[in-house]
C-alpha atoms as a PDB file:
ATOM      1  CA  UNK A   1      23.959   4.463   8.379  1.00  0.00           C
ATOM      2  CA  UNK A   2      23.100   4.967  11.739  1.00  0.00           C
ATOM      3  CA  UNK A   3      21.145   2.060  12.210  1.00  0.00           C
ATOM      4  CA  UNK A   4      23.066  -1.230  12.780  1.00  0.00           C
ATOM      5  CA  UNK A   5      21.316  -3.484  10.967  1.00  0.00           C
ATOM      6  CA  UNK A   6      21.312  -1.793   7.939  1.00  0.00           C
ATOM      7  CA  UNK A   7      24.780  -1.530   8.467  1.00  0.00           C
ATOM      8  CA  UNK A   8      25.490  -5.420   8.748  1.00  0.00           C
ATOM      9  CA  UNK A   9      23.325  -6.030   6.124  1.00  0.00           C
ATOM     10  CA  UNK A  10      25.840  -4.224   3.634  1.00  0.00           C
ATOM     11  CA  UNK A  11      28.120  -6.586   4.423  1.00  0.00           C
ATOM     12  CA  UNK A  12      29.864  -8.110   1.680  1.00  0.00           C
ATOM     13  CA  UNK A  13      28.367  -5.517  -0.778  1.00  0.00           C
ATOM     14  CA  UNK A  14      30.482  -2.479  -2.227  1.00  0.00           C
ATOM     15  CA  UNK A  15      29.545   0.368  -0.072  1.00  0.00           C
ATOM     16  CA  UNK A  16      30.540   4.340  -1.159  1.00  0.00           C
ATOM     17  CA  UNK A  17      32.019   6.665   1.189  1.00  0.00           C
ATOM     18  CA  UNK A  18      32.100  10.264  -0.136  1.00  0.00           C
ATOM     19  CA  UNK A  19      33.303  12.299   2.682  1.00  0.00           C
ATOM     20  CA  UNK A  20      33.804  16.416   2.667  1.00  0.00           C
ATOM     21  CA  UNK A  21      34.657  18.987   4.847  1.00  0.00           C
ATOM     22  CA  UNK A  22      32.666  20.786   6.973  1.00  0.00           C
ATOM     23  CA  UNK A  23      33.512  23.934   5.622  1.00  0.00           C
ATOM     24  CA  UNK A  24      32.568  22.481   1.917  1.00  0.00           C
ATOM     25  CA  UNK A  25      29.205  20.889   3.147  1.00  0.00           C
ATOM     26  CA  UNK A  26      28.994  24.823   4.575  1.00  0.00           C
ATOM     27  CA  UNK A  27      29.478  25.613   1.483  1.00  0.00           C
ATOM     28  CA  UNK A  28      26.949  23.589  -0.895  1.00  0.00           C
ATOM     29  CA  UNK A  29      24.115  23.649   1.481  1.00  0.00           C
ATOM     30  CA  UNK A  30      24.402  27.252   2.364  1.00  0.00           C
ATOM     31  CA  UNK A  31      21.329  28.822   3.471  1.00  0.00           C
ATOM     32  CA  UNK A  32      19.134  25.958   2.250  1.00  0.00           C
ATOM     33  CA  UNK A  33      15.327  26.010   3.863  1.00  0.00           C
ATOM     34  CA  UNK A  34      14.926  22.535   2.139  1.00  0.00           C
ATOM     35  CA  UNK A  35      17.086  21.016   5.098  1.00  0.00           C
ATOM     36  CA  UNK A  36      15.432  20.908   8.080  1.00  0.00           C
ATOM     37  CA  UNK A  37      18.073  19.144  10.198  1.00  0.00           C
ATOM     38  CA  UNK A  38      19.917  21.989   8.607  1.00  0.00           C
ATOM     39  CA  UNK A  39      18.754  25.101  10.594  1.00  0.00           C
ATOM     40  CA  UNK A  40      21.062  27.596  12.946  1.00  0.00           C
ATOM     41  CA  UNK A  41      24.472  26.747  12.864  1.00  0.00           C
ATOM     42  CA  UNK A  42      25.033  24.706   9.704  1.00  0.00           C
ATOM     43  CA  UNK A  43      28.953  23.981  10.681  1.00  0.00           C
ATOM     44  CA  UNK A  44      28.035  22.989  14.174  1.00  0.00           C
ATOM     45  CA  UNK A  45      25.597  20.684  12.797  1.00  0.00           C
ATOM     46  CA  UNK A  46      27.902  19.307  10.340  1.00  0.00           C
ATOM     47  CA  UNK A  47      30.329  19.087  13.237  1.00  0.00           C
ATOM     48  CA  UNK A  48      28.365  16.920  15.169  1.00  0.00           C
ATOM     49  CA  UNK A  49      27.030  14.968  12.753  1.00  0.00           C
ATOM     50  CA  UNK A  50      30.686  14.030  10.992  1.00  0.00           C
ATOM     51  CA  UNK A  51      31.996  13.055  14.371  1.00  0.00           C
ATOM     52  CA  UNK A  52      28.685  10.400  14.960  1.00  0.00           C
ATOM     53  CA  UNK A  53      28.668   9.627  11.339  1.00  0.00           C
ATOM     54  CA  UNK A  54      32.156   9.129  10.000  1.00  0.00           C
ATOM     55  CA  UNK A  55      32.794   6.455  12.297  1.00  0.00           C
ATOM     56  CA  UNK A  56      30.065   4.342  10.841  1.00  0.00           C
ATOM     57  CA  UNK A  57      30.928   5.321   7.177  1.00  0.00           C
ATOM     58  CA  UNK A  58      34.485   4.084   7.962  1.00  0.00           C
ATOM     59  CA  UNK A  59      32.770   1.070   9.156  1.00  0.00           C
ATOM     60  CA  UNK A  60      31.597  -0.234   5.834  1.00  0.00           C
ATOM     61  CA  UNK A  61      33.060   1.672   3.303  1.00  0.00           C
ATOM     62  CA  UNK A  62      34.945  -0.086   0.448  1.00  0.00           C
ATOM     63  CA  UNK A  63      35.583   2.893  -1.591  1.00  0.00           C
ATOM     64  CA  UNK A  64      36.408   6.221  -0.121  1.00  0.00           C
ATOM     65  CA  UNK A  65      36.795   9.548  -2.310  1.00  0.00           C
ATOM     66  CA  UNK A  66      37.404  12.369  -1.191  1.00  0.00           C
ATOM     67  CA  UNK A  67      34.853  14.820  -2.911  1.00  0.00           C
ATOM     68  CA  UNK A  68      36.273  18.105  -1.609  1.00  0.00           C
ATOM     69  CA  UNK A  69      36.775  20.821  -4.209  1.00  0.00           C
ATOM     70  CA  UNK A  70      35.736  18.504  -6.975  1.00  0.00           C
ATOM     71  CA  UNK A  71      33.550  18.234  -9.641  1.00  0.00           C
ATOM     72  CA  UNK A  72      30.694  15.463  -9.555  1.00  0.00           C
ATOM     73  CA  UNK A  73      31.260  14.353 -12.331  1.00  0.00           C
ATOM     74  CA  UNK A  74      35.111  13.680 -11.518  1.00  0.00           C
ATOM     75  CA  UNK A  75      33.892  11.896  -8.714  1.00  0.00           C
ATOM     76  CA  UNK A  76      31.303   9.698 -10.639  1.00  0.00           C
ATOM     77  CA  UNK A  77      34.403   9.160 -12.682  1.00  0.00           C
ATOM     78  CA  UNK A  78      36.012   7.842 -10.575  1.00  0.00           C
ATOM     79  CA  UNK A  79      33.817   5.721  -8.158  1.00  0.00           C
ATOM     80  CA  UNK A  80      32.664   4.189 -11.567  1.00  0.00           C
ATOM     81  CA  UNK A  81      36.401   3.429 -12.172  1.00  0.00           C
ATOM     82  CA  UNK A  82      36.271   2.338  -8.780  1.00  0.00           C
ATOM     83  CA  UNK A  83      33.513  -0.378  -9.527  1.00  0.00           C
ATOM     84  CA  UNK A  84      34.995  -1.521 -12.556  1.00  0.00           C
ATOM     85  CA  UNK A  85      32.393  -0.195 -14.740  1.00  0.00           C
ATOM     86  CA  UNK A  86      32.889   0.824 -18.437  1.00  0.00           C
ATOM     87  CA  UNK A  87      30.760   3.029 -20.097  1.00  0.00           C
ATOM     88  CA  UNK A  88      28.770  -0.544 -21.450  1.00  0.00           C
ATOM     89  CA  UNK A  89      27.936  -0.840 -18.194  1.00  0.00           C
ATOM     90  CA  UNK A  90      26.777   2.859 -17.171  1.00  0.00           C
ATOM     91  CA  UNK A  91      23.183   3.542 -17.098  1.00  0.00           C
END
């Protein structure tokens, strides 16, 4: 998302925004050691990257949902509903 090509070039497509919280992405990634951009201060992290990253999102984002204290698969639900799909058309 950050780089602005890639962002032009999903122009005219239906682009996802799932946004949280900091304190839920605190949350699910915890202590992860998976996440290398993850290390020290997972909220400050967060922090910094929502305020340089949200921006963008907002950007090209057809569809926002909120994914805060929600179930995925509420929120599949619902971006699917969001796409038009039926379940003929779910993988």
């Amino acid at each position: 998302m950050t780089n602005e090509t890639g962002r032009r070039a999903l122009a005219g497509h239906e682009v996802a925004w799932l946004p949280q919280s900091v304190r839920q992405g605190v949350q699910r990634i915890g202590d992860s050691t998976h996440r290398p951009l993850m290390t020290g201060d997972v909220a400050a992290v967060l922090r910094r990257l929502k305020a340089e990253r949200d921006p963008l999102y907002r950007e090209v984002a057809t569809i926002r949902i909120d994914t805060d204290r929600r179930h995925s698969g509420c929120v599949a639900a619902e971006l699917a509903a969001a796409l038009g799909w039926d379940e003929e058309n779910r993988a």
